[in-house]
C-alpha atoms as a PDB file:
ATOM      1  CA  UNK A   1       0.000   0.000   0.000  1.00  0.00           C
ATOM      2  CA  UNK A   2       1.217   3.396  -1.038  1.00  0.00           C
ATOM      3  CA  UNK A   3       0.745   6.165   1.749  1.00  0.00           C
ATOM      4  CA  UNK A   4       0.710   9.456  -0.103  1.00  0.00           C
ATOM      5  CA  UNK A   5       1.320  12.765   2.704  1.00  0.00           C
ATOM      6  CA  UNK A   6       3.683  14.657   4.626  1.00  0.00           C
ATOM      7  CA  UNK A   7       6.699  13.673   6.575  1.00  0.00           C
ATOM      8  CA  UNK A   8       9.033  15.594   8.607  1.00  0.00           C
ATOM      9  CA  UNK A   9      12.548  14.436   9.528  1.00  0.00           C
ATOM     10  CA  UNK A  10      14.673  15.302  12.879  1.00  0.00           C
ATOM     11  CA  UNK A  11      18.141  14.843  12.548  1.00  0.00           C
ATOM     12  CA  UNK A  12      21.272  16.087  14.202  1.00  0.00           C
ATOM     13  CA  UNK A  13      24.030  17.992  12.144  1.00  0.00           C
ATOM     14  CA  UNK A  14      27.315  16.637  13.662  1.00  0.00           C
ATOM     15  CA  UNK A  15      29.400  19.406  13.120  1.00  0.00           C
ATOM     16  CA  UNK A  16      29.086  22.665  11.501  1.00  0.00           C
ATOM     17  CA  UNK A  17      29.198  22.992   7.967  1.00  0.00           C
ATOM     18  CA  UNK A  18      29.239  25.583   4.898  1.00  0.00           C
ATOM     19  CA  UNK A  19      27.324  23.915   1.542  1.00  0.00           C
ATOM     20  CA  UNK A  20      26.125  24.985  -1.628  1.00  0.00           C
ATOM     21  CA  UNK A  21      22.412  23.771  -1.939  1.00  0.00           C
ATOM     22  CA  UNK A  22      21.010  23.320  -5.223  1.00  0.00           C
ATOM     23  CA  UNK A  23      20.924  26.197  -6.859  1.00  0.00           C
ATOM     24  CA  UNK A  24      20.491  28.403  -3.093  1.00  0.00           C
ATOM     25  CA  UNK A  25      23.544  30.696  -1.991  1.00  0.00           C
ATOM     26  CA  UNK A  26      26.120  28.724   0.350  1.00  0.00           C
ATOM     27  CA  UNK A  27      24.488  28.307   3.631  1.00  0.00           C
ATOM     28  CA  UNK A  28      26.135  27.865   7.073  1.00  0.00           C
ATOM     29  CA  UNK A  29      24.334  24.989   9.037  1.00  0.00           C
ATOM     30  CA  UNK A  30      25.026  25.347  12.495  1.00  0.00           C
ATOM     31  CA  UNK A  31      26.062  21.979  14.110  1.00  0.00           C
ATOM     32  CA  UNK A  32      22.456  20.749  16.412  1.00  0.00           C
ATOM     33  CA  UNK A  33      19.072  20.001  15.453  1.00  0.00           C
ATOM     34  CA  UNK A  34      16.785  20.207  12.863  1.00  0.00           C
ATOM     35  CA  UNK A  35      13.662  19.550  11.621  1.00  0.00           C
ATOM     36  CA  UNK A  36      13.049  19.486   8.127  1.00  0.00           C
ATOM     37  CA  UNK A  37       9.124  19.313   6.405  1.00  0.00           C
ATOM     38  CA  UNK A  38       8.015  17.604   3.251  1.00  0.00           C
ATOM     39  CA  UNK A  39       5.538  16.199   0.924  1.00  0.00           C
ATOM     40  CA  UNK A  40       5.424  12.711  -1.145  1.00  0.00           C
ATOM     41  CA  UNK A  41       2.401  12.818  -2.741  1.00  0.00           C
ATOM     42  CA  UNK A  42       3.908   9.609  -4.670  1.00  0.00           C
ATOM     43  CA  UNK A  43       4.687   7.999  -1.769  1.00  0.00           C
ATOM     44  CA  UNK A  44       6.638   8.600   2.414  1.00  0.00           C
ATOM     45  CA  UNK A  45       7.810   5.119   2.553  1.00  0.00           C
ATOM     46  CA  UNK A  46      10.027   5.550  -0.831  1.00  0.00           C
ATOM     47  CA  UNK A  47      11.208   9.243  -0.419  1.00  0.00           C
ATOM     48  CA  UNK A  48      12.339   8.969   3.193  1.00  0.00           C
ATOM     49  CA  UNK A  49      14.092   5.592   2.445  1.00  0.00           C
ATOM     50  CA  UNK A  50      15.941   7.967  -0.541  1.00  0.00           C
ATOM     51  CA  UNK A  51      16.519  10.511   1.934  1.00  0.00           C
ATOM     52  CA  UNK A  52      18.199   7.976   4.453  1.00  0.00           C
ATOM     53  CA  UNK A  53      20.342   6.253   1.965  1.00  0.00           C
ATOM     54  CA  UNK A  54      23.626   7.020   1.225  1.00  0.00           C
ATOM     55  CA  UNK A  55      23.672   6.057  -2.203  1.00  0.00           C
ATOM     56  CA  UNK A  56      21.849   8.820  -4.075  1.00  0.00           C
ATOM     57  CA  UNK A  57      22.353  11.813  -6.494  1.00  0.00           C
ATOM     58  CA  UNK A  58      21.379  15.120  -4.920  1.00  0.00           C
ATOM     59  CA  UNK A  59      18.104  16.356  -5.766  1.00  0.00           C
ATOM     60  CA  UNK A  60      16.088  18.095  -3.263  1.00  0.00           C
ATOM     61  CA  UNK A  61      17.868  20.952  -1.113  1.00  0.00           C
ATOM     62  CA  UNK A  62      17.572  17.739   1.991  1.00  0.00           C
ATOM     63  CA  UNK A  63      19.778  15.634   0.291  1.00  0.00           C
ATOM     64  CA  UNK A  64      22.525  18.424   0.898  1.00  0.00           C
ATOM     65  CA  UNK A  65      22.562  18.324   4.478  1.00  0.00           C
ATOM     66  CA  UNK A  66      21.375  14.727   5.660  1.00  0.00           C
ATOM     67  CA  UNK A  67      24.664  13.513   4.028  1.00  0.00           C
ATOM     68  CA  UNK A  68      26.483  15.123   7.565  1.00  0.00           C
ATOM     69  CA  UNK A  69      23.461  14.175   9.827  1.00  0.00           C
ATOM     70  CA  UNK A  70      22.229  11.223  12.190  1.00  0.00           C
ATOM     71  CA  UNK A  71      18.309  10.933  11.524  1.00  0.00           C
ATOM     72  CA  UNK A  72      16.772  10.982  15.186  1.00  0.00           C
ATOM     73  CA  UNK A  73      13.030  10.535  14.730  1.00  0.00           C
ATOM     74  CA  UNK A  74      10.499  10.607  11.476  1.00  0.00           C
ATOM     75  CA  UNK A  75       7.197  11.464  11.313  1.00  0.00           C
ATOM     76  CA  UNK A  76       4.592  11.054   8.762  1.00  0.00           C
ATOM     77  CA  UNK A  77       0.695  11.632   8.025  1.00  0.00           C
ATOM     78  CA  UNK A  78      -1.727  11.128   5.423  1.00  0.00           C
ATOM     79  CA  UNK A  79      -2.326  14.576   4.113  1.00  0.00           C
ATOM     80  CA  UNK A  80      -2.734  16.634   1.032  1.00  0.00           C
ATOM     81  CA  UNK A  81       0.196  18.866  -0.154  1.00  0.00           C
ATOM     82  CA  UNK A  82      -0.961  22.030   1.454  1.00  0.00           C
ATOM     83  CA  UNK A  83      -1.134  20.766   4.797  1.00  0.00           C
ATOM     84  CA  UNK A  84       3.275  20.378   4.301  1.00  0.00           C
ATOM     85  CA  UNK A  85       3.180  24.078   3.941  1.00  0.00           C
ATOM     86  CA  UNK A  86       0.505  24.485   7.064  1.00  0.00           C
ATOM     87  CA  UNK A  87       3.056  22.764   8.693  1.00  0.00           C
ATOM     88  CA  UNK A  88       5.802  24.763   7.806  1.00  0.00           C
ATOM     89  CA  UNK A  89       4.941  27.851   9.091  1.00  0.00           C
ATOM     90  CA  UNK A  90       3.773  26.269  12.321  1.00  0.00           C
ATOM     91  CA  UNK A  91       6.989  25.085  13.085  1.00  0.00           C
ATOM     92  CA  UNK A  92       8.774  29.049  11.542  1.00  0.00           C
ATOM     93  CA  UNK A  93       6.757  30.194  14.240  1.00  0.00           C
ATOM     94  CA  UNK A  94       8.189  28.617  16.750  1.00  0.00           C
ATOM     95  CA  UNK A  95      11.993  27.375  15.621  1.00  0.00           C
ATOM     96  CA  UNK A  96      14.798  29.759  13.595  1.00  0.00           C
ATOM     97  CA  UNK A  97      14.007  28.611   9.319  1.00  0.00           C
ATOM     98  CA  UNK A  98      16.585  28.448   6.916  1.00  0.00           C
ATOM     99  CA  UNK A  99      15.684  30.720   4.586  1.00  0.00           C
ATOM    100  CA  UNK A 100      15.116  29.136   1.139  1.00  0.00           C
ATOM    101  CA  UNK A 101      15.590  25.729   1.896  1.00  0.00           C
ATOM    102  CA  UNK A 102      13.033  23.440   0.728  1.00  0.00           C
ATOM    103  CA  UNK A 103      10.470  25.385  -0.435  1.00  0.00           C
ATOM    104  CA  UNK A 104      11.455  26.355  -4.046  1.00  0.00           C
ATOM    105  CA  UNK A 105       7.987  24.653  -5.250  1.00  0.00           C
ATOM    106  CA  UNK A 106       6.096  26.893  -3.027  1.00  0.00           C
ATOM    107  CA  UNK A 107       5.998  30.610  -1.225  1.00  0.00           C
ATOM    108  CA  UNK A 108       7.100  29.778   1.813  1.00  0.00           C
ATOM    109  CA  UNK A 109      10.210  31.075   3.795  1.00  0.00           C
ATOM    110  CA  UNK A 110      11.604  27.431   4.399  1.00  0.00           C
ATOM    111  CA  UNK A 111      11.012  24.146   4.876  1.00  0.00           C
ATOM    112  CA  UNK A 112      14.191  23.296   7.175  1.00  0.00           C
ATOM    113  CA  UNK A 113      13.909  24.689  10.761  1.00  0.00           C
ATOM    114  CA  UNK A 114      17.150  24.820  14.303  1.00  0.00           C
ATOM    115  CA  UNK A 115      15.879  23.493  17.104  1.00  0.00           C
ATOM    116  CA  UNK A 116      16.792  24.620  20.160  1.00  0.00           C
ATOM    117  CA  UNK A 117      14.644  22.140  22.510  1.00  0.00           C
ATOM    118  CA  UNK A 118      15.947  18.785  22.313  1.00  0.00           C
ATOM    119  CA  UNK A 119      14.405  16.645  19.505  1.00  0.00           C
ATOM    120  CA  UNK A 120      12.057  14.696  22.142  1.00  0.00           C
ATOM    121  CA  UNK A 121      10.782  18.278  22.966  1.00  0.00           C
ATOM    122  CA  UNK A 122      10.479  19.343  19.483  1.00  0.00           C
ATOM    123  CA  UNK A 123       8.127  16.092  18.796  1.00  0.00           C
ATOM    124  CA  UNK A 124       5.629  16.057  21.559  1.00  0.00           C
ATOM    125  CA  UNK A 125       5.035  20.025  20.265  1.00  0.00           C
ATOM    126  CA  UNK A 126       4.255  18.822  16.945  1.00  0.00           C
ATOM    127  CA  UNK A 127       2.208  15.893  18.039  1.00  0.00           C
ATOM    128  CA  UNK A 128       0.238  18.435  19.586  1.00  0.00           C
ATOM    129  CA  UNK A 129      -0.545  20.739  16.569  1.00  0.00           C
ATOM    130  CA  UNK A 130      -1.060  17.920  14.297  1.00  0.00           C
ATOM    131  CA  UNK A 131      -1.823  14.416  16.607  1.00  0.00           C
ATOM    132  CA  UNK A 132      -0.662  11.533  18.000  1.00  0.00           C
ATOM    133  CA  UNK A 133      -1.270   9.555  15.097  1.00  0.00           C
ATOM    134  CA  UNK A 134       1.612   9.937  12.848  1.00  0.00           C
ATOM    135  CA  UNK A 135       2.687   6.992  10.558  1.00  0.00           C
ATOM    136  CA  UNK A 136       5.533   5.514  12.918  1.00  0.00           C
ATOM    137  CA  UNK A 137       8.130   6.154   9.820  1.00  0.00           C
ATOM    138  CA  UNK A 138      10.954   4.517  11.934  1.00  0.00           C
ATOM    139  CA  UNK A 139       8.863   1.149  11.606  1.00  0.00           C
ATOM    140  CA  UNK A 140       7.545   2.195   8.243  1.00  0.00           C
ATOM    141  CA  UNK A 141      10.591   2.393   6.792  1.00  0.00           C
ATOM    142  CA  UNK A 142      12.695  -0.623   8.084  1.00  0.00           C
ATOM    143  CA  UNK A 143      10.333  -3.031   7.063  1.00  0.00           C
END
């Protein structure tokens, strides 16, 4: 079964790093954590098993940074494309964006946001705003 939606990704940069990101300025990634938004409307399970592999060719701005990161959590749900944006600027509301990143297919600011809370922190918040029941991508995807 294909689950179309949104997922969003936690992951810890290991150290700090400069990158050019597609065709965004160079951006300076701070090491910590981050939570980054998306949309598969073709499918979570196959683009966050691309995302986590390390055999790929760059292609969305995500693919720049995960390359230096440890995924921490995933989570997913069963929504249309405008609920990644909705999303979005929930979590710009409340966490610093990276301006640009990840949104070149929409009008948003960014899809990539710091976290300062730790990543346990970070998830209960969004669990709130959007529910407890996310697709369990860490299952999802190991299967």
């Amino acid at each position: 079964m294909v689950v179309r939606g949104i997922y969003l990704l936690f992951f810890h940069l290991k150290r700090p790093v400069t990158k050019k990101v597609g065709s965004l300025r160079k951006i300076r990634f701070k090491r910590g954590n981050y939570v980054y938004v998306g949309s598969a409307q073709s499918g979570i399970e196959s683009r966050v098993k691309r995302h986590i592999s390390d055999d790929k060719r760059k292609h969305w701005h995500i693919d720049y940074i995960l390359e230096n990161s440890e995924i921490l959590d995933m989570m997913g749900y069963e929504e249309k494309k405008k609920k990644e944006c909705e999303t979005a600027s929930l979590l710009g509301k409340k966490y610093r964006k990276i301006e640009g990143f990840g949104c070149s297919d929409c009008r948003c600011d960014s899809h990539l946001f710091r976290i300062e809370d730790d990543i346990g922190t970070a998830v209960h918040s969004i669990r709130e705003f959007k529910g407890d029941e996310d697709i369990r991508l860490k299952e999802f995807v190991s299967q």
